[in-house]
Protein backbone atom coordinates (compact mmCIF):
# COMPACT_ATOMS: atom_id res chain seq x y z
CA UNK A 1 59.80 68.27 81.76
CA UNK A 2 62.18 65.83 79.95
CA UNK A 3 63.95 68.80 78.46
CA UNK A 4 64.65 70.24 82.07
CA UNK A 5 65.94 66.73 83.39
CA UNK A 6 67.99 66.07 80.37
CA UNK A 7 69.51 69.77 81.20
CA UNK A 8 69.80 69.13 84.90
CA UNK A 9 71.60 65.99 84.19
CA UNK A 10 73.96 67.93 82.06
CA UNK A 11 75.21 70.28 83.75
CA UNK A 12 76.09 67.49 86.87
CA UNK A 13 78.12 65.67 84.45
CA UNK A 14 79.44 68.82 83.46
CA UNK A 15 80.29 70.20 87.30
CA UNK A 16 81.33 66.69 88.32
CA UNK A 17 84.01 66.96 85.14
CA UNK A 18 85.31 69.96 85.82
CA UNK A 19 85.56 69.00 89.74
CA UNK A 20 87.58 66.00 88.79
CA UNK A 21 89.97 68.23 86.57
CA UNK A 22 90.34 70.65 89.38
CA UNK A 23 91.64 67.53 91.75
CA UNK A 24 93.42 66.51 88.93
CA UNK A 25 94.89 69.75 88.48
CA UNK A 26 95.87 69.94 92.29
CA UNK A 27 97.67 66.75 92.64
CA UNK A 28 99.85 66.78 89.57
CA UNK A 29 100.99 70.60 91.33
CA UNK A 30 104.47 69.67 92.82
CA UNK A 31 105.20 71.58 95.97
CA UNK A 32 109.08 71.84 96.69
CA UNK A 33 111.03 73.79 99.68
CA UNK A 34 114.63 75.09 98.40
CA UNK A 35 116.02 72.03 100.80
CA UNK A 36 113.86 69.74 98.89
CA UNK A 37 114.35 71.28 95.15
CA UNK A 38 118.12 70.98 95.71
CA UNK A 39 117.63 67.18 96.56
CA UNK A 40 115.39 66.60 93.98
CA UNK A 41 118.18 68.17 91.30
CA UNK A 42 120.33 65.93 92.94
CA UNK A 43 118.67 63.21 91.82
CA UNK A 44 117.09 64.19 88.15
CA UNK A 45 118.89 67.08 86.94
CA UNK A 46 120.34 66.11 83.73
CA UNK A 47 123.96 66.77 84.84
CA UNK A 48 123.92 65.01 87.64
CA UNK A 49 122.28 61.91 85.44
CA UNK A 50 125.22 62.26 83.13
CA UNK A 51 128.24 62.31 86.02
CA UNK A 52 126.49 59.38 87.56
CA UNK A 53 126.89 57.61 84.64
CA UNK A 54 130.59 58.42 84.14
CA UNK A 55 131.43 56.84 87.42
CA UNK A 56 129.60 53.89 86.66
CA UNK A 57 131.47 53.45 83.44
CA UNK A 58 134.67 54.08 85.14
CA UNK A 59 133.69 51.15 87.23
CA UNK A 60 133.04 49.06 84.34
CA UNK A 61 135.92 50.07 82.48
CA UNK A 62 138.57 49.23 86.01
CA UNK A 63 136.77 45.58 86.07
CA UNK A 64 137.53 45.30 82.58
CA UNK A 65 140.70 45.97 82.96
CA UNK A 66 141.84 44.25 85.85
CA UNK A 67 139.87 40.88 84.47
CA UNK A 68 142.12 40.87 81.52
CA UNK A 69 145.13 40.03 83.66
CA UNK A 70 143.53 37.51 85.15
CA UNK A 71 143.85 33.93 84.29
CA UNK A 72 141.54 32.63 81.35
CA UNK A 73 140.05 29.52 80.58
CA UNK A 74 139.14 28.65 77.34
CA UNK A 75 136.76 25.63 76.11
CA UNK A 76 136.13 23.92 72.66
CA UNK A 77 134.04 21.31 71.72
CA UNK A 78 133.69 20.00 68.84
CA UNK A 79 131.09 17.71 67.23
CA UNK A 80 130.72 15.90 63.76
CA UNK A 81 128.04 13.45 62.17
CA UNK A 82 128.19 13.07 58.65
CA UNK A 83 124.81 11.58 57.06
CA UNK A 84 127.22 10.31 54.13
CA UNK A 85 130.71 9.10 54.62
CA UNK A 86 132.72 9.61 51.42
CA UNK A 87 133.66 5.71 49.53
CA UNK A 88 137.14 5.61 48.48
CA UNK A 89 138.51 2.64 45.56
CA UNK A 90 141.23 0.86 46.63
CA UNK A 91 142.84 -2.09 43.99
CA UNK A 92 141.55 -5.20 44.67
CA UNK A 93 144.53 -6.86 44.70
CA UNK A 94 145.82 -5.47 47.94
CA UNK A 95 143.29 -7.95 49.77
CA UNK A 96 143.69 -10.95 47.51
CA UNK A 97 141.20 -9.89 44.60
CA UNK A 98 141.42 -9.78 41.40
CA UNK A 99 143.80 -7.72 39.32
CA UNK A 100 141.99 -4.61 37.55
CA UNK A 101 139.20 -4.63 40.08
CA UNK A 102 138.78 -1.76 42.77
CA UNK A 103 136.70 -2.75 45.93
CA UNK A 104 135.02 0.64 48.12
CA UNK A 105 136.18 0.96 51.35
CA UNK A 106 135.37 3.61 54.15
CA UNK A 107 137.40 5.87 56.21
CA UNK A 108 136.60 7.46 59.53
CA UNK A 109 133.59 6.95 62.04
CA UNK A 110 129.92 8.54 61.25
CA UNK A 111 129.86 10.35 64.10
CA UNK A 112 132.93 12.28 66.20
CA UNK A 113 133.51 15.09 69.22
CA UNK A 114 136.63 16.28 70.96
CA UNK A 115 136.74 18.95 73.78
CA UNK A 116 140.02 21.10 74.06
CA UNK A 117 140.84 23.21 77.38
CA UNK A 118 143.21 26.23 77.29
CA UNK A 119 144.74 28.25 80.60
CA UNK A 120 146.16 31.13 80.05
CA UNK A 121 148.27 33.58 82.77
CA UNK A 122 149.63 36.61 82.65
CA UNK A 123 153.13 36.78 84.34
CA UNK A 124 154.20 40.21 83.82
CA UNK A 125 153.15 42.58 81.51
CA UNK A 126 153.73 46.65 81.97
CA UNK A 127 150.91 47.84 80.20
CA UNK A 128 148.82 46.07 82.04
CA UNK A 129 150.13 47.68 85.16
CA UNK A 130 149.74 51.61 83.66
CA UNK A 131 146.30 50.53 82.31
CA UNK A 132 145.27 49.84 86.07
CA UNK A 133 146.90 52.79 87.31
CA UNK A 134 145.02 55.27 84.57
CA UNK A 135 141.40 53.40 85.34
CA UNK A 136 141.65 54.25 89.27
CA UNK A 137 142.55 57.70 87.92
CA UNK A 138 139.85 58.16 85.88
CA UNK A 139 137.44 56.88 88.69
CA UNK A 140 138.92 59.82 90.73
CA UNK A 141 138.21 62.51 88.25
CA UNK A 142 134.68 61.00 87.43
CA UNK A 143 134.00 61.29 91.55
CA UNK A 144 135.35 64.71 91.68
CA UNK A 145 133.80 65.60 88.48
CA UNK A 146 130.28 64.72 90.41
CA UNK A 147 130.95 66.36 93.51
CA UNK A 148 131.83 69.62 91.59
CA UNK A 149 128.58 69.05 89.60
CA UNK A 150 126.70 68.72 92.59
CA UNK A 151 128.25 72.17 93.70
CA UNK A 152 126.67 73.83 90.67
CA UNK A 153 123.70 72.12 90.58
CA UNK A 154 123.23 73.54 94.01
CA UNK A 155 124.30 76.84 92.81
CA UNK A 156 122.00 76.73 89.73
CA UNK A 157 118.36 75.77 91.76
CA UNK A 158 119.05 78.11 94.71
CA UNK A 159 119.34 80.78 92.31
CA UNK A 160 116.19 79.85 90.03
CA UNK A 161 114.17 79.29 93.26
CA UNK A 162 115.02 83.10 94.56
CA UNK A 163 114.54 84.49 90.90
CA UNK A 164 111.24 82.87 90.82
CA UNK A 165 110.42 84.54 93.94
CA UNK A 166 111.63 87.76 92.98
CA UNK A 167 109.93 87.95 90.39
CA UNK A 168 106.55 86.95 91.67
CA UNK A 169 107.18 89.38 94.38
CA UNK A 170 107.73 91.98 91.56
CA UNK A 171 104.79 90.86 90.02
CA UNK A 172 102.71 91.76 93.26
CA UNK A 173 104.21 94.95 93.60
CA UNK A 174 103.85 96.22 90.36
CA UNK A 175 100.22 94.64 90.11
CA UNK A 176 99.66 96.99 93.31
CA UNK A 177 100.83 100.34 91.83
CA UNK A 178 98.98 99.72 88.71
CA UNK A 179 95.73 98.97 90.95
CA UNK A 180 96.54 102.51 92.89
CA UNK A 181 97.20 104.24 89.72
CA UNK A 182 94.03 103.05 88.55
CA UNK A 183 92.12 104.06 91.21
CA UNK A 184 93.98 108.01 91.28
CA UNK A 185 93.36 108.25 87.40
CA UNK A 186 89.64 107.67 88.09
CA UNK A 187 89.03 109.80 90.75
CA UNK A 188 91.36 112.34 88.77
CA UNK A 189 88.99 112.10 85.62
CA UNK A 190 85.70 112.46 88.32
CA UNK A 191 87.61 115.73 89.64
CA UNK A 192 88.13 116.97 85.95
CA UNK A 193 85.13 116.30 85.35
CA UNK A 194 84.03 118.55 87.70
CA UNK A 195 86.41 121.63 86.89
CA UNK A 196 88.24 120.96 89.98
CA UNK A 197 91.15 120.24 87.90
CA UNK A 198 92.99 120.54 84.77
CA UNK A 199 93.31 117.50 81.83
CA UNK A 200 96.85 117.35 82.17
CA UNK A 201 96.65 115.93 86.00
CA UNK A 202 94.55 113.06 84.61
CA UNK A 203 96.83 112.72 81.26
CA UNK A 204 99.85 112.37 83.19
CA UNK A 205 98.90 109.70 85.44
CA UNK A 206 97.31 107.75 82.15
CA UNK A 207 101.10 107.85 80.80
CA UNK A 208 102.33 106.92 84.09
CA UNK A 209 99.58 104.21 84.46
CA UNK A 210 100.68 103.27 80.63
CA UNK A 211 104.30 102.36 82.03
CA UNK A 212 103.48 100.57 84.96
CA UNK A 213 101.09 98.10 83.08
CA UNK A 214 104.04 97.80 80.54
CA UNK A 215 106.12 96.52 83.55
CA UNK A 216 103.91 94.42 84.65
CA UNK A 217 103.70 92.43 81.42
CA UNK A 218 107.58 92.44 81.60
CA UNK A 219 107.44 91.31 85.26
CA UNK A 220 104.87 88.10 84.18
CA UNK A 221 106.67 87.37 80.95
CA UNK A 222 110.02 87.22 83.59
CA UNK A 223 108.51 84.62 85.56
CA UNK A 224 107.25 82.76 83.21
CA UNK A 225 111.01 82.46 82.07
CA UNK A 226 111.81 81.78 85.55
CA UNK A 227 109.69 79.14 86.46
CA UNK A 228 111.17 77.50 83.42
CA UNK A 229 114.47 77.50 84.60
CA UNK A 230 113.48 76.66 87.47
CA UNK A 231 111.76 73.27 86.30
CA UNK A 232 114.83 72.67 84.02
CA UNK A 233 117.00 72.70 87.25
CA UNK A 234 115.22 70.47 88.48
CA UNK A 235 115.16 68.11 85.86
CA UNK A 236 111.31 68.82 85.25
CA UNK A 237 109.51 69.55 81.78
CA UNK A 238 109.72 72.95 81.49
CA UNK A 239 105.54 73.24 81.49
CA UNK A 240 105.74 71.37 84.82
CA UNK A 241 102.92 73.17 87.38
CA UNK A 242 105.43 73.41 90.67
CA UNK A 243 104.77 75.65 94.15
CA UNK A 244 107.48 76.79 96.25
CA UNK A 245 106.80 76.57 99.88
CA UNK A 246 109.59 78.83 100.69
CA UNK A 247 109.71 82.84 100.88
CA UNK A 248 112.01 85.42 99.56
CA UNK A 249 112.92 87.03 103.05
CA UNK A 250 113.66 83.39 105.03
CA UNK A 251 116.31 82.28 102.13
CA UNK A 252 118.05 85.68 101.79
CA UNK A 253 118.01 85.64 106.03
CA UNK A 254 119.44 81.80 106.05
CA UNK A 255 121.69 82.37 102.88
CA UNK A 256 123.59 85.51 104.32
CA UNK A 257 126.22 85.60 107.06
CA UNK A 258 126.19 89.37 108.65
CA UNK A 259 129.38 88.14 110.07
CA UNK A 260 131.55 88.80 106.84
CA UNK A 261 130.61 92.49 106.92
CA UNK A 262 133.18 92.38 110.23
């Protein structure tokens, strides 16, 4: 009886675990739309990180530049304590003593500070002028630089979102003729079995059947590869679980003008 509790108990645990690693597995999935991918990339793609960056070091660099033409103000202080002041030996004689004697005397305070202030303007200075002018420039580029980035970015995840479509949609398809291939080889080997039919009918369709499962594996291995690229896009680890809300037949529909064919 202990033996069957213990075992009851078990196996709870054990559907309890693997319940929590199916919610798990469900809210780390990632759903995007191809509106929602694109402003994702946007955001994370690793281009996009990079020309952000350039414009915000273009920024930097123009303050830089124009605060060096700007007046500076520069402040020193100094401070001195000496634990032991140096003795010097003077004659004697020069206050009334004896000739032939020296007497120590002293020089300076134990303790001293000063403070200096310097203000410094630029009045003219053409360099300064063409440095300006070449910062602004390179803030320019750096913007357009981003904007054309974001262009291809767009480019890139639109076309990894419809070649991971494709080829899950080529996935289904072949999957399909394999699955009806299957089923005409069997009832092909029943009839030859029979003497309805001859053995080459049935080897024939186990060559084409051979093909088509060879495709297939080509077709999975392709979106594998695809989803990839896809997650890369995106800015993603590559081994990133992600769902794409959209279909194949809505983005080719929204993502073709009929008009040009005028």
């Amino acid at each position: 009886m202990k033996q069957i509790l213990i075992l009851f108990l078990l196996a709870t645990q054990l559907g309890l675990a693997q319940n929590q690693a199916s919610m798990q597995d469900q809210t780390s999935l990632q759903t995007f739309s191809l509106e929602e991918a694109v402003t994702y990339a946007l955001d994370h793609n690793y281009k996009m990180i990079n020309a952000s960056r350039d414009i915000k070091d273009a920024q930097l660099q123009k303050w830089v530049t124009i605060s060096s033409g700007l007046p500076q103000i520069e402040g020193n202080i100094n401070y001195s304590n000496q634990l032991k002041q140096p003795v010097s030996l003077i004659p004697a004689e020069f206050s009334g003593g004896a000739p032939g004697t020296f007497v120590p005397v002293i020089f300076g305070q134990p303790q001293g500070a000063g403070a200096t202030v310097t203000l410094r303007q630029q009045i003219f200075d053409g360099s300064y002028i063409v440095g300006v002018q070449a910062v602004r420039t390179f803030i320019d580029y750096s913007a357009n630089n981003q904007q054309k980035t974001a262009q291809e970015v767009t480019k890139i995840v639109t076309q990894a979102y419809g070649n991971v479509l494709l080829a899950q949609q080529g996935v289904k398809v072949v999957q399909n003729n394999r699955d009806n291939l299957a089923a005409s080889l069997s009832e092909t080997q029943q009839v030859v079995a029979n003497g309805l039919a001859e053995e080459e009918q049935a080897e024939q369709l186990q060559i084409t059947l051979a093909n088509v499962e060879s495709q297939l594996r080509n077709f999975k291995r392709l979106r594998e590869i695809s989803l990839q690229l896809f997650n890369l896009s995106l800015g993603l680890p590559i081994d990133t679980q992600t769902v794409r809300s959209g279909n194949l037949e809505t983005i080719v529909s929204s993502h073709t003008n009929l008009g040009l064919l005028a």
